[in-house]
C-alpha atoms as a PDB file:
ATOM      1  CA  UNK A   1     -51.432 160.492 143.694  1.00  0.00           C
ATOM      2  CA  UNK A   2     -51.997 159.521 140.088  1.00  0.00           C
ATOM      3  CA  UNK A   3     -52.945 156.595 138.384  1.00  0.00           C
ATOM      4  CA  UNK A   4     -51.117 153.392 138.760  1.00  0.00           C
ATOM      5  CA  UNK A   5     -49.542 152.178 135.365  1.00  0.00           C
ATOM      6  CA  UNK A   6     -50.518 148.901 134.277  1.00  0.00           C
ATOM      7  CA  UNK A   7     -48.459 146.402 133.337  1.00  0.00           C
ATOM      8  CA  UNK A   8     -48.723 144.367 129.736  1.00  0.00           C
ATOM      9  CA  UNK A   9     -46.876 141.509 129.050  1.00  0.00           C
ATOM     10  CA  UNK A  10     -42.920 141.144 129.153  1.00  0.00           C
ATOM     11  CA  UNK A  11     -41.391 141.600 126.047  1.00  0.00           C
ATOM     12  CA  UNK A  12     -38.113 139.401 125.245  1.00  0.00           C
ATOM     13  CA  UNK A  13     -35.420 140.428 123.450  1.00  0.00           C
ATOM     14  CA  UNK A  14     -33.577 139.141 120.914  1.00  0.00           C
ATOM     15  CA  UNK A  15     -29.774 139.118 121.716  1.00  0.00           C
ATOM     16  CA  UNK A  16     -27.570 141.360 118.678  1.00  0.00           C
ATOM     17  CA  UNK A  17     -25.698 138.578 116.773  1.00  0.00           C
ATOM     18  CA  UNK A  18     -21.569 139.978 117.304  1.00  0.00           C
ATOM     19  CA  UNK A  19     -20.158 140.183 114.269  1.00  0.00           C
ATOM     20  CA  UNK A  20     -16.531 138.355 114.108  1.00  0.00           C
ATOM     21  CA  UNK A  21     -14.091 140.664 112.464  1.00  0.00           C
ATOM     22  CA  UNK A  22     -11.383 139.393 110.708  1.00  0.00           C
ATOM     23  CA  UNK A  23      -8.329 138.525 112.066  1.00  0.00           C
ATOM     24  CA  UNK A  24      -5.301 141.126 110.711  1.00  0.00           C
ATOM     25  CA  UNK A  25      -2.635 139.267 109.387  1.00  0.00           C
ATOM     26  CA  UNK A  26       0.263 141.075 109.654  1.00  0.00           C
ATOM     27  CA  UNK A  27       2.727 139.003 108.284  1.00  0.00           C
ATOM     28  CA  UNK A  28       1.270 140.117 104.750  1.00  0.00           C
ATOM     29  CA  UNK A  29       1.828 143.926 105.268  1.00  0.00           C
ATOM     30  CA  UNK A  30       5.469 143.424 105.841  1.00  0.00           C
ATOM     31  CA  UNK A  31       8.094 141.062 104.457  1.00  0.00           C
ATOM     32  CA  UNK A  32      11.650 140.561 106.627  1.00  0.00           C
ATOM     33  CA  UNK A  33      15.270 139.769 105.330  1.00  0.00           C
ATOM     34  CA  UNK A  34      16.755 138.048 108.369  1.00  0.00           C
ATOM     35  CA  UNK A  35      19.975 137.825 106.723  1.00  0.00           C
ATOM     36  CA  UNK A  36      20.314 141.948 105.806  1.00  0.00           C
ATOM     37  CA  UNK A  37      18.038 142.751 109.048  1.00  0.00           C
ATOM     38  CA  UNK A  38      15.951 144.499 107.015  1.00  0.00           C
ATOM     39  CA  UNK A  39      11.761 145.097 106.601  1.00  0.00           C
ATOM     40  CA  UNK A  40       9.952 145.843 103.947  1.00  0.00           C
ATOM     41  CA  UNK A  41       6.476 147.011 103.124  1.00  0.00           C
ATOM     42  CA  UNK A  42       4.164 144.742 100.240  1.00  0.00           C
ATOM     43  CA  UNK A  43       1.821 147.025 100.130  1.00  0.00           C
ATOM     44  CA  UNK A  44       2.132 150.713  98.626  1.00  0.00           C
ATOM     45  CA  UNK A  45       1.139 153.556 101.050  1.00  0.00           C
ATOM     46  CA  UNK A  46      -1.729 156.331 100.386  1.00  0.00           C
ATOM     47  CA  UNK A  47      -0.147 159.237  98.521  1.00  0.00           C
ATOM     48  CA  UNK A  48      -2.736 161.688 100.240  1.00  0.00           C
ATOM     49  CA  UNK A  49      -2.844 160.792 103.815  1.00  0.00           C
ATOM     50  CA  UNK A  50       0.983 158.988 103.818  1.00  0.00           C
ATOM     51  CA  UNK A  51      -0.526 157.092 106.750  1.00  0.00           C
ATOM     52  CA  UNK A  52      -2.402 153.888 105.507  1.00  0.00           C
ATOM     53  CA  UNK A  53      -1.738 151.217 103.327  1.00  0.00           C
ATOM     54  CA  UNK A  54      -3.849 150.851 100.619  1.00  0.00           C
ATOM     55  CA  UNK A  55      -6.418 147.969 100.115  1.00  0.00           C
ATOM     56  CA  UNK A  56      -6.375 145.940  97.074  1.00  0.00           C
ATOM     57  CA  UNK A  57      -9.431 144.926  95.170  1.00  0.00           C
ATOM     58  CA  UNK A  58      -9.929 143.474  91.619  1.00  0.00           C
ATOM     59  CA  UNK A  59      -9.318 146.258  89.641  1.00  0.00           C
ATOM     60  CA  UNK A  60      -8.552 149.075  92.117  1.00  0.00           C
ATOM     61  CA  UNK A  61      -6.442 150.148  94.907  1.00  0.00           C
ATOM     62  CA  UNK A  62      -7.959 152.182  97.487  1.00  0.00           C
ATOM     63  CA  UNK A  63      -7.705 153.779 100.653  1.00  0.00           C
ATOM     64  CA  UNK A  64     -10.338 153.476 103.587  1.00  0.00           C
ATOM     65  CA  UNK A  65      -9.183 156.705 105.060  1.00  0.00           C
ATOM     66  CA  UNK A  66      -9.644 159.575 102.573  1.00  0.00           C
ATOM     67  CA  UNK A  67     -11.115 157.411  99.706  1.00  0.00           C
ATOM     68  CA  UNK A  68      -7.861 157.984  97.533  1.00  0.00           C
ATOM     69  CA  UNK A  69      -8.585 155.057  94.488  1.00  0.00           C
ATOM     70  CA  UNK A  70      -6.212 154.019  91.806  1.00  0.00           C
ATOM     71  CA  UNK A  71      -7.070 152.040  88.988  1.00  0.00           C
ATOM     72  CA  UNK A  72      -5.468 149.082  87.496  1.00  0.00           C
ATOM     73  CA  UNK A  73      -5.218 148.714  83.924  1.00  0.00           C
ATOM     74  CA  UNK A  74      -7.635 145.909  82.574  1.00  0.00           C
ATOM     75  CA  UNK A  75      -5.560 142.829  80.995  1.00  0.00           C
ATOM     76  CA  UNK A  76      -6.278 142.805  77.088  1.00  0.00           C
END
């Protein structure tokens, strides 16, 4: 038989902080017409993947899938 290990002191770990994500709102994605019984979409759609919506920033529009980016036009 071999050696016997030795033991050092117990290490504690720190527990990983969970980050919160944010809650998705969905009423902002979509607007309803109750009286027509219609839906629409707010937000414009990704030209290249036709799947996602695209997010809005500052002075771009972008999409988190395939990196598609518009630009706005600065206000003079």
């Amino acid at each position: 038989m071999g050696k016997k290990r030795k033991k050092g002191p117990s290490k504690t770990k720190e527990k990983k902080v969970k980050r919160k994500r944010p809650v998705i709102k969905l009423y902002q994605f979509y607007k309803a017409d109750y009286k027509k019984n219609t839906v629409e979409r707010t937000k414009k759609f990704c030209p290249r993947c036709e799947s996602n919506f695209l997010a809005q920033h500052s002075n771009r529009i972008s999409c988190g899938q395939c990196g598609y980016t518009e630009y706005l036009k600065a206000a003079a």
